[in-house]
Protein backbone atom coordinates (compact mmCIF):
# COMPACT_ATOMS: atom_id res chain seq x y z
CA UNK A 1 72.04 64.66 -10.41
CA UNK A 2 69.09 63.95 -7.51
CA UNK A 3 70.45 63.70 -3.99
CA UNK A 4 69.22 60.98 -3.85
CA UNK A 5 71.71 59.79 -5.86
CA UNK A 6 74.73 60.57 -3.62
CA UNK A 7 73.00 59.75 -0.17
CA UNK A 8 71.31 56.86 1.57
CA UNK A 9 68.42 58.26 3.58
CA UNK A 10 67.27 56.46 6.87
CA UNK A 11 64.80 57.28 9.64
CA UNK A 12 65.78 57.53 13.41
CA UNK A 13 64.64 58.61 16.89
CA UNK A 14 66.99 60.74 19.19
CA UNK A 15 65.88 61.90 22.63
CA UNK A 16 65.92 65.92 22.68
CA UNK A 17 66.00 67.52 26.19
CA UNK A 18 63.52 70.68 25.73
CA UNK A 19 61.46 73.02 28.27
CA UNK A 20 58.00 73.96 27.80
CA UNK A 21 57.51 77.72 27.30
CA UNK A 22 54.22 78.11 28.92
CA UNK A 23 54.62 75.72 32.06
CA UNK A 24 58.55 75.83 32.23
CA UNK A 25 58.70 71.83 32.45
CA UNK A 26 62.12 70.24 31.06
CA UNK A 27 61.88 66.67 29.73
CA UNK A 28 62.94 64.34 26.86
CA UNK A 29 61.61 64.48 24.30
CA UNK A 30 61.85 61.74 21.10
CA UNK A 31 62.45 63.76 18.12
CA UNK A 32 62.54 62.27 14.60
CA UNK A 33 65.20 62.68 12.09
CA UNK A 34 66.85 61.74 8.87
CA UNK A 35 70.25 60.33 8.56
CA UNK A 36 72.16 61.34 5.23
CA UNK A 37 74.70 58.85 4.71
CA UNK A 38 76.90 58.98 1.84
CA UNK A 39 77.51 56.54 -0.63
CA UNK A 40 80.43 54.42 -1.02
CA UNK A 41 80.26 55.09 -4.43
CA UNK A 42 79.33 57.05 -7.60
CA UNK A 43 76.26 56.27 -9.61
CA UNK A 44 77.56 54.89 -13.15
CA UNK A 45 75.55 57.92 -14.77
CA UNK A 46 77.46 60.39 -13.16
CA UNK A 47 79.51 63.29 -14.81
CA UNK A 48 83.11 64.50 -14.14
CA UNK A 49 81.56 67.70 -12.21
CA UNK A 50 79.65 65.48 -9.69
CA UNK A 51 82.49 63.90 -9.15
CA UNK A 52 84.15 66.40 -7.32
CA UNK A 53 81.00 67.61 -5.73
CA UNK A 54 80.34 63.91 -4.47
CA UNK A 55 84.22 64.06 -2.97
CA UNK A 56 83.50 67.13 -0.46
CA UNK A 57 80.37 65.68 0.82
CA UNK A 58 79.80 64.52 4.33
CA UNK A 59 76.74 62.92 6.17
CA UNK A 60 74.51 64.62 8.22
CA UNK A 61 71.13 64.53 9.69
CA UNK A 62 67.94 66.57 9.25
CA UNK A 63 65.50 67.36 11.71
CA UNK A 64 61.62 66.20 10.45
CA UNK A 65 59.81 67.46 13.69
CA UNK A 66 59.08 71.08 14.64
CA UNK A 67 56.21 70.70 17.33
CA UNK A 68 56.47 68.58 20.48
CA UNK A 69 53.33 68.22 23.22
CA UNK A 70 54.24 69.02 26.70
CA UNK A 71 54.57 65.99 28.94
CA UNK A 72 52.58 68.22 31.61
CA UNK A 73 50.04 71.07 30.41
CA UNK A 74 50.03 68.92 26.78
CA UNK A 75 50.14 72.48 25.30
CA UNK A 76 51.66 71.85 21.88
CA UNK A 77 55.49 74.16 21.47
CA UNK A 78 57.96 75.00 18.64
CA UNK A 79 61.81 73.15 19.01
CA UNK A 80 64.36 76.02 18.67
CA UNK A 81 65.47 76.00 14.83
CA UNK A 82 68.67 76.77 15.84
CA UNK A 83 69.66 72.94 15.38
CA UNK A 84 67.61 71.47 12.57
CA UNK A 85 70.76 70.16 10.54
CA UNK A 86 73.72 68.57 11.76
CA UNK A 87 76.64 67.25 10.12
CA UNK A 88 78.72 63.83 11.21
């Protein structure tokens, strides 16, 4: 089974307050992720394993962007990867 087949995927925008490592400059930042939202239900085609595997899942969202521009020097910066998947 795809994950696709257990999760609805759907785009979104969340402000992301990050500082500039070169110029030190904090600011919000609009960072794009993916929502993971479960499905109320099985697919038809699905076996007894998935099953239980489609039971312990949660939703979460994933983190598409890994660069930002600077809002001041326009210098181009990593986001920390210590966040790039959260779950709900």
């Amino acid at each position: 089974m795809n994950e696709r087949d257990f999760f609805t995927e759907k785009p979104e925008m969340k402000p992301m307050s990050l500082a500039c490592p070169k110029c030190r400059h904090r600011d919000d930042y609009q960072i794009k992720w993916v929502r993971f939202t479960k499905k109320d239900r099985l697919p038809p085609n699905a076996n007894p394993a998935d099953r239980a595997k489609f039971e312990k899942l949660r939703d979460y969202l994933y983190r598409m962007d890994d660069m930002v521009n600077c809002s001041r020097c326009k210098r181009r910066f990593e986001i920390p990867s210590h966040q790039n998947m959260v779950f709900l």
